[in-house]
C-alpha atoms as a PDB file:
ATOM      1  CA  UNK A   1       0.736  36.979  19.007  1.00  0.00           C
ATOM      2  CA  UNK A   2       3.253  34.813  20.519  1.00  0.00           C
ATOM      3  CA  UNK A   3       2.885  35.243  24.098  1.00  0.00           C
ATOM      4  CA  UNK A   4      -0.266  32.987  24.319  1.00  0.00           C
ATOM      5  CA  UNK A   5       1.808  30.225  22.488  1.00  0.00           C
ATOM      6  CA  UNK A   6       4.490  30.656  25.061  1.00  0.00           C
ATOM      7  CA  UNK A   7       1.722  30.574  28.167  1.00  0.00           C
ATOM      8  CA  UNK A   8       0.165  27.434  26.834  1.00  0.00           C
ATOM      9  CA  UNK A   9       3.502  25.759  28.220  1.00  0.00           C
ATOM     10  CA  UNK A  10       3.539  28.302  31.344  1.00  0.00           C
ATOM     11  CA  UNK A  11       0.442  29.141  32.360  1.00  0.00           C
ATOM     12  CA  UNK A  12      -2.343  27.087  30.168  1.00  0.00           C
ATOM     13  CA  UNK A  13      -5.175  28.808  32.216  1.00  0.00           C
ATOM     14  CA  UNK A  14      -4.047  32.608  31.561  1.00  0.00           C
ATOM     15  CA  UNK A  15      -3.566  31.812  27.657  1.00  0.00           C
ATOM     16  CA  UNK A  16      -7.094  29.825  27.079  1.00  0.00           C
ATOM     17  CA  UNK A  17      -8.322  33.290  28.257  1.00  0.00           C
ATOM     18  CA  UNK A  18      -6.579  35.553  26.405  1.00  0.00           C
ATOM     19  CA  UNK A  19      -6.646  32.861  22.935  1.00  0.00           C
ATOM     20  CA  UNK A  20     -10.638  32.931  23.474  1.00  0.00           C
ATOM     21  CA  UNK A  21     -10.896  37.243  23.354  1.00  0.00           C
ATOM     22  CA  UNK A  22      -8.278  36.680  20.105  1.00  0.00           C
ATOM     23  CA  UNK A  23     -10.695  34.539  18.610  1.00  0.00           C
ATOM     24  CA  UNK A  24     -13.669  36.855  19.228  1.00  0.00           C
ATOM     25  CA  UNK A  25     -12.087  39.791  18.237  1.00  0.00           C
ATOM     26  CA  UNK A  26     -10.143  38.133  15.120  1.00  0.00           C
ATOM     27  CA  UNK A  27     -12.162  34.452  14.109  1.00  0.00           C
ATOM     28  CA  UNK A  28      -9.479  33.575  11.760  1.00  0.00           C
ATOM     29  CA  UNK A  29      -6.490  34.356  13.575  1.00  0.00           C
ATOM     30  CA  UNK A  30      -5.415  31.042  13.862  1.00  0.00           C
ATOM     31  CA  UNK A  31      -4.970  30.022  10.436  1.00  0.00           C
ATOM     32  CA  UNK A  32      -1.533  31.805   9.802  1.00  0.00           C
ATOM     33  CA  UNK A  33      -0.453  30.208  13.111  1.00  0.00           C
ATOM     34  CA  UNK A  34      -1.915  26.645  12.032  1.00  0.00           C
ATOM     35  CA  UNK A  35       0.106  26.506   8.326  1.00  0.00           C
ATOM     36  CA  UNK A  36       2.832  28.180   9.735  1.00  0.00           C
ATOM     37  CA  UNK A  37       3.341  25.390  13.013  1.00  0.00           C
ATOM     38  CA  UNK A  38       2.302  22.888  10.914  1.00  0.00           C
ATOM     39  CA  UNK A  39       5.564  23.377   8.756  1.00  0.00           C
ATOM     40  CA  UNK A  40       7.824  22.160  11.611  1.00  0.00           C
ATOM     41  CA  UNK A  41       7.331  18.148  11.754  1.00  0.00           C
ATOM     42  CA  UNK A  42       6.847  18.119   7.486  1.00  0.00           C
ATOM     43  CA  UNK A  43      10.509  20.548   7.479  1.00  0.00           C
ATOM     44  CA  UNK A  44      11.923  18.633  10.478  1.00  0.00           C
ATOM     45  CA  UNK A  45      11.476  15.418   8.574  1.00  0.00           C
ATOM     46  CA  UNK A  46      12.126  16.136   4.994  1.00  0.00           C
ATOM     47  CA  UNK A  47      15.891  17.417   7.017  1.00  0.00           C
ATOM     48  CA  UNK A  48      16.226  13.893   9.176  1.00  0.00           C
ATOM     49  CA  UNK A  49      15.288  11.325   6.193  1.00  0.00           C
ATOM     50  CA  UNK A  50      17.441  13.089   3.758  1.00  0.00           C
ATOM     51  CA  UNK A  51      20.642  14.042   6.009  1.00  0.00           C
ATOM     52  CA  UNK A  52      20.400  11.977   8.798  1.00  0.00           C
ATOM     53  CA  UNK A  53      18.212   8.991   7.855  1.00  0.00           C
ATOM     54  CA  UNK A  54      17.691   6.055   9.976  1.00  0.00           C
ATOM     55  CA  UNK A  55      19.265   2.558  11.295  1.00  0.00           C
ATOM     56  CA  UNK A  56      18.049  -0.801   9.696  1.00  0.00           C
ATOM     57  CA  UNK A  57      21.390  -2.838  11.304  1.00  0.00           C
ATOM     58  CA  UNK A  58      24.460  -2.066  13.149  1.00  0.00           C
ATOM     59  CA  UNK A  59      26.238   0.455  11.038  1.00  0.00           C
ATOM     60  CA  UNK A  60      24.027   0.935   7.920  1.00  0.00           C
ATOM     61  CA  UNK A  61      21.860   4.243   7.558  1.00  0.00           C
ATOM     62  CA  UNK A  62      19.130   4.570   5.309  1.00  0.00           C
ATOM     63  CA  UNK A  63      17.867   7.782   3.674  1.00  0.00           C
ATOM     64  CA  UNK A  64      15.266   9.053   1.222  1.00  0.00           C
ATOM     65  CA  UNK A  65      15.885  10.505  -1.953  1.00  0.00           C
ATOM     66  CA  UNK A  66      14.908  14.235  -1.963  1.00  0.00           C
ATOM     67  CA  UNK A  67      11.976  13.810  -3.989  1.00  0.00           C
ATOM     68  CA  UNK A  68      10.517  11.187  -2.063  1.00  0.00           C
ATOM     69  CA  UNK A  69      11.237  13.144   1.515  1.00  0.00           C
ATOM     70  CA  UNK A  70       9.317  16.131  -0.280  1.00  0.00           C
ATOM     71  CA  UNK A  71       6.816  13.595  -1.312  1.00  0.00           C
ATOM     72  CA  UNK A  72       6.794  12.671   2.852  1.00  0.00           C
ATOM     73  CA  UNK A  73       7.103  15.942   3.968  1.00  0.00           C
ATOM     74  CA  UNK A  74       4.013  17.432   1.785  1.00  0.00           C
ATOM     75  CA  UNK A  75       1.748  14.506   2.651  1.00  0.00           C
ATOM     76  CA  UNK A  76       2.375  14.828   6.738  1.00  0.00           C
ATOM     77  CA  UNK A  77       2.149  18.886   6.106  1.00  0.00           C
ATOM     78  CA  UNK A  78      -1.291  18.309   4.116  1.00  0.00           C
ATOM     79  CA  UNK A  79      -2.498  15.618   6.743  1.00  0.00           C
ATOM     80  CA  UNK A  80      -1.759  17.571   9.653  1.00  0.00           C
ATOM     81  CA  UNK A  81      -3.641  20.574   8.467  1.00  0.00           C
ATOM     82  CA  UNK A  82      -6.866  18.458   7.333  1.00  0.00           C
ATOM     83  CA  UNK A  83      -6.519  16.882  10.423  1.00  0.00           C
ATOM     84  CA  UNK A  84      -7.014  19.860  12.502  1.00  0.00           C
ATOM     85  CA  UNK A  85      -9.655  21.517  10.651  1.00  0.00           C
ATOM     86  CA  UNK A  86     -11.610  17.829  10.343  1.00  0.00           C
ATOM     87  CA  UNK A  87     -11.330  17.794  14.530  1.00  0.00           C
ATOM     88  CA  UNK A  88     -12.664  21.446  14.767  1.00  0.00           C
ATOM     89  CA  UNK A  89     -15.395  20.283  12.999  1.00  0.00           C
ATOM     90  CA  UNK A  90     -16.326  17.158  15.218  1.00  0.00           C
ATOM     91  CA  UNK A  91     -16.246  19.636  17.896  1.00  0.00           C
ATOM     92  CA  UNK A  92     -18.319  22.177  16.189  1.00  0.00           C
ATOM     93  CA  UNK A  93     -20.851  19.219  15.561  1.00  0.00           C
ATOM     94  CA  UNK A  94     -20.537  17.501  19.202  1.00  0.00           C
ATOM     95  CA  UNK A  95     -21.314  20.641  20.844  1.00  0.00           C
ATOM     96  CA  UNK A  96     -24.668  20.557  19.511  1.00  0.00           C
ATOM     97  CA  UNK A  97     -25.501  18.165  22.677  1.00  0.00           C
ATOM     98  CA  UNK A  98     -24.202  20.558  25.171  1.00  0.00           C
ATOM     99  CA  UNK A  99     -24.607  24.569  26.325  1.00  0.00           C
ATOM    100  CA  UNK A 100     -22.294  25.883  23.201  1.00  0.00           C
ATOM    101  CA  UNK A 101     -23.055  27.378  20.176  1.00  0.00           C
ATOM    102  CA  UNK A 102     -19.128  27.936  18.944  1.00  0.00           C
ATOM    103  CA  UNK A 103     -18.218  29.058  15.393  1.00  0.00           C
ATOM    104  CA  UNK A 104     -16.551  26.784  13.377  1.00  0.00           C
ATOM    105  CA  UNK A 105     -14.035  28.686  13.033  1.00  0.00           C
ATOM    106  CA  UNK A 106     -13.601  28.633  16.812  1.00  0.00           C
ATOM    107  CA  UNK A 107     -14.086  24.893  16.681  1.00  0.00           C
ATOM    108  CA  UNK A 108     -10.721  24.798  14.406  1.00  0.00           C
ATOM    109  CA  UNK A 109      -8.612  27.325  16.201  1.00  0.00           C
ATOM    110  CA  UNK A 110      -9.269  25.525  19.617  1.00  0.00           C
ATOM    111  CA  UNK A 111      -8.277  22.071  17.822  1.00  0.00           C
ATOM    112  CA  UNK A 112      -4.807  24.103  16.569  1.00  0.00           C
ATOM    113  CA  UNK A 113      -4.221  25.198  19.469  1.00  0.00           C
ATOM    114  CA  UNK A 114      -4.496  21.911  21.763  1.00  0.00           C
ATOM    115  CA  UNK A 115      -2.009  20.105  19.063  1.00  0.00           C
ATOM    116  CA  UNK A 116       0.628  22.929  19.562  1.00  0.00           C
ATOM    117  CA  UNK A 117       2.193  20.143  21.785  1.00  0.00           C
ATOM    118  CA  UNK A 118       2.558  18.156  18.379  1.00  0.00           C
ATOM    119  CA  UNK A 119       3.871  20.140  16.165  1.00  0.00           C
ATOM    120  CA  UNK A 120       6.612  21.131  18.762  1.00  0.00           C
ATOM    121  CA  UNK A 121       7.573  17.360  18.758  1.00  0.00           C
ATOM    122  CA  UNK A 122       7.794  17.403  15.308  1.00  0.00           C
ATOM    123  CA  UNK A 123      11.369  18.535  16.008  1.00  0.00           C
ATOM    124  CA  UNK A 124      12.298  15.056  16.795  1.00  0.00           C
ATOM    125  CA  UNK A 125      11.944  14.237  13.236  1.00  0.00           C
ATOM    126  CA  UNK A 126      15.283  15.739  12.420  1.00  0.00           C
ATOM    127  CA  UNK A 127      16.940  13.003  14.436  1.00  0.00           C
ATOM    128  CA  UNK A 128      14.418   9.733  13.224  1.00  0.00           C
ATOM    129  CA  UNK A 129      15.456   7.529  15.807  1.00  0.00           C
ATOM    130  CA  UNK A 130      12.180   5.131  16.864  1.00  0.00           C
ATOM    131  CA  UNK A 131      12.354   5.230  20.624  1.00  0.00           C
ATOM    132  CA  UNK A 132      12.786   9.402  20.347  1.00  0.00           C
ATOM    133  CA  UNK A 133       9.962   9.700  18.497  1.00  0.00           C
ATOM    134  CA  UNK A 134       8.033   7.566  20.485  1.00  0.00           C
ATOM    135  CA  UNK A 135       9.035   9.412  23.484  1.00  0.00           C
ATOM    136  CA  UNK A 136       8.214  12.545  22.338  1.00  0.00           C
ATOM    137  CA  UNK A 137       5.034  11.768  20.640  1.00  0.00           C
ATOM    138  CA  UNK A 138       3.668  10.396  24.331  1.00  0.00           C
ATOM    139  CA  UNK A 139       4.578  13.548  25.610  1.00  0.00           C
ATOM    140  CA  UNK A 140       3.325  15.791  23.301  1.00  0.00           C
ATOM    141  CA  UNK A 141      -0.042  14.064  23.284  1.00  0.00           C
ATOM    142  CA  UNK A 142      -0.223  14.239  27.306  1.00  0.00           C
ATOM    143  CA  UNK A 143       0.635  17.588  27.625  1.00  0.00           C
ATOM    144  CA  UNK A 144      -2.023  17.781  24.179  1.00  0.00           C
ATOM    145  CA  UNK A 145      -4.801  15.754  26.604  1.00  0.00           C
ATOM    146  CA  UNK A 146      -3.800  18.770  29.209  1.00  0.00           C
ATOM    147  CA  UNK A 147      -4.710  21.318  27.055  1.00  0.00           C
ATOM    148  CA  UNK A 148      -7.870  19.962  26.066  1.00  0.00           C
ATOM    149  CA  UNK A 149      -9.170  18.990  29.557  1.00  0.00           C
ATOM    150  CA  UNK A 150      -7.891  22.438  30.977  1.00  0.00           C
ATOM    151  CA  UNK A 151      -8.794  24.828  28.171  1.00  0.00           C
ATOM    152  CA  UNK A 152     -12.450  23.986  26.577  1.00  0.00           C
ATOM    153  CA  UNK A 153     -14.030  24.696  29.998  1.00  0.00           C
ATOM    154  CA  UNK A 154     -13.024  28.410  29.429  1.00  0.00           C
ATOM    155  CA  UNK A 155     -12.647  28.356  25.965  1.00  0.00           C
ATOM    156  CA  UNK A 156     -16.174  27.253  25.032  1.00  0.00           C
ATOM    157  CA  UNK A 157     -17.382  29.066  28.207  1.00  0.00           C
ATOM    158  CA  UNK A 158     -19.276  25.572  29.547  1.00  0.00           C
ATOM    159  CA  UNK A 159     -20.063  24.107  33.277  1.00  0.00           C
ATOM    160  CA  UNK A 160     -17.039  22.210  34.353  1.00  0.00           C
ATOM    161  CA  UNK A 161     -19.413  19.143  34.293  1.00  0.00           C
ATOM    162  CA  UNK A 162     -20.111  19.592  30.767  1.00  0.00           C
ATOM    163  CA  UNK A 163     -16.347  20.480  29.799  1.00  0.00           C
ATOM    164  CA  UNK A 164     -15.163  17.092  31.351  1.00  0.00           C
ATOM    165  CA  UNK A 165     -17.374  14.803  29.198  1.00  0.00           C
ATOM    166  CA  UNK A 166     -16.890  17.199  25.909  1.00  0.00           C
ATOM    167  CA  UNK A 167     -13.962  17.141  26.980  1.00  0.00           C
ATOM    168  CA  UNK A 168     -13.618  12.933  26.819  1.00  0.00           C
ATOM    169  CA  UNK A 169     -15.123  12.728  23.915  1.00  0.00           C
ATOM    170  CA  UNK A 170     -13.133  15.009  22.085  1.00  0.00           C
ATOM    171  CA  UNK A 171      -9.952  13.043  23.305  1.00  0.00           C
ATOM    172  CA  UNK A 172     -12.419  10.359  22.288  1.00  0.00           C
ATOM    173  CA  UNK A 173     -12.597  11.022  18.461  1.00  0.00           C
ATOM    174  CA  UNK A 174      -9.371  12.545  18.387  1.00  0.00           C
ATOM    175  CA  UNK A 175      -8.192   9.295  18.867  1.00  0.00           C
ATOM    176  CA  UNK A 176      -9.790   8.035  16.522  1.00  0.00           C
ATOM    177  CA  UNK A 177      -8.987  10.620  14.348  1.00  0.00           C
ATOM    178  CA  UNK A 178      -5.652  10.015  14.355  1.00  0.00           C
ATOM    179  CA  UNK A 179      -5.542   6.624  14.224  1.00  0.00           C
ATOM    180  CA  UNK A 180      -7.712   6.809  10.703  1.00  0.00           C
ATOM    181  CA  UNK A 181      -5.443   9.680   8.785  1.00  0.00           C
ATOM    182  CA  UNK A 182      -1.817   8.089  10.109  1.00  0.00           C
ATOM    183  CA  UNK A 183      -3.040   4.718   8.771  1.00  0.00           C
ATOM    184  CA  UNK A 184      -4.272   6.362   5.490  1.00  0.00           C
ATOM    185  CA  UNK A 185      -1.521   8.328   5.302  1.00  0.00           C
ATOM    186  CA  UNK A 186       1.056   5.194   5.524  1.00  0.00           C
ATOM    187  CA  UNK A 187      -0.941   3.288   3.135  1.00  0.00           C
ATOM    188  CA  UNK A 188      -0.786   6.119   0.460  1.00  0.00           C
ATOM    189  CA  UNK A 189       2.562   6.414   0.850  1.00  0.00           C
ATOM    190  CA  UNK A 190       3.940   2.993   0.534  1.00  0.00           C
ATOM    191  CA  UNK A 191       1.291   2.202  -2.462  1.00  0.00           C
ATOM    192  CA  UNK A 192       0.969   5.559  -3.823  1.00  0.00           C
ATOM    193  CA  UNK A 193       3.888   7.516  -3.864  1.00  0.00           C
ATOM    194  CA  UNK A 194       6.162   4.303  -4.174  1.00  0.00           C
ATOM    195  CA  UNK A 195       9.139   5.818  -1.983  1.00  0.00           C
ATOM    196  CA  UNK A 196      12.872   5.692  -3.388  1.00  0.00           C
ATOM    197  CA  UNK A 197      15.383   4.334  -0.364  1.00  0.00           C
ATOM    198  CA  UNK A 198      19.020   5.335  -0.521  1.00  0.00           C
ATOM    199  CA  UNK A 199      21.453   2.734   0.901  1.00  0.00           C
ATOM    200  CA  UNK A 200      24.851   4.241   1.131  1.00  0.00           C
ATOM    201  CA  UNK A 201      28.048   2.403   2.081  1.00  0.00           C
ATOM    202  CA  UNK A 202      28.297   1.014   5.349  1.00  0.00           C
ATOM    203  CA  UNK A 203      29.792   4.012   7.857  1.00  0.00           C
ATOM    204  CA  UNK A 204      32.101   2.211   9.708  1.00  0.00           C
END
């Protein structure tokens, strides 16, 4: 089960292949996988906001209170895994104007798999320091942008002419995507959940 995690960072080609038979023989074996890597950046950041917390000036750190990091940490979990399943399912409708006829479920467990990259950065959130998690959400999203270009030709079993502009315009509305449920996401949480700042003494 973990092996064609691991070769997604090794060798990308070999794991599309053997992820694709997974999927055929098991349609549903991604879910676990999905909830269960989806727990890293909503853990990793309910740790950093509560212990670690984050500059505003020189020498003062800010934190959360633990209800509101929980309150944080459930809403990016929750987002994360809508978000996949919602871009399986622009792929699953897309690839009505091309040679594939995937399941849905295949749809979802090829979106989980190409964001592996992003829950991996997730880690970052234990130290939230701006410029780190800027860093390591550009990588994560190029090696993500990898992934998709490399792996839907084999994993949706399409020309490579047709995989490169499914291909786009998955990275396309995944963009999009993104850009919709982090904005909804912030303005729930500022408006909704009304978060509770902790301002401790200065740790000079």
């Amino acid at each position: 089960m973990n092996s064609p995690l691991l070769k997604l960072f090794t060798h990308p080609a070999d794991a599309w292949l053997e992820i694709r038979r997974a999927e055929e023989d098991h349609p549903q074996q991604y879910l676990p996988r999905l909830l269960a890597l989806a727990l890293i950046p909503a853990v990793c950041l309910f740790v950093g906001t509560t212990t670690f917390g984050w500059s505003l000036a020189a020498e003062e750190r800010v934190r959360l209170s633990m209800a509101s990091a929980a309150q944080l940490a459930g809403l990016l979990y929750a987002t994360t895994v809508v978000g996949v399943m919602l871009m399986g399912m622009m792929i699953r409708w897309m690839s009505r104007g091309f040679d594939a006829q995937p399941s849905l479920n295949q749809c979802i467990g090829f979106a989980a798999y190409c964001a592996t990259p992003w829950f991996f950065a997730g880690v970052v959130g234990l130290l939230p320091i701006r410029w780190l998690a800027l860093a390591a959400l550009l990588a994560a999203s190029a090696y993500a942008s990898v992934l998709l270009y490399g792996g839907l030709q084999t994993f949706l079993r399409l020309k490579k002419e047709q995989a490169m502009l499914f291909a786009t315009c998955v990275w396309g509305v995944g963009l999009l995507l993104l850009v919709t449920i982090l904005v909804a996401m912030i303005l729930f949480w500022f408006n909704g959940l009304m978060p509770e700042y902790v301002r401790p003494a200065s740790l000079g």
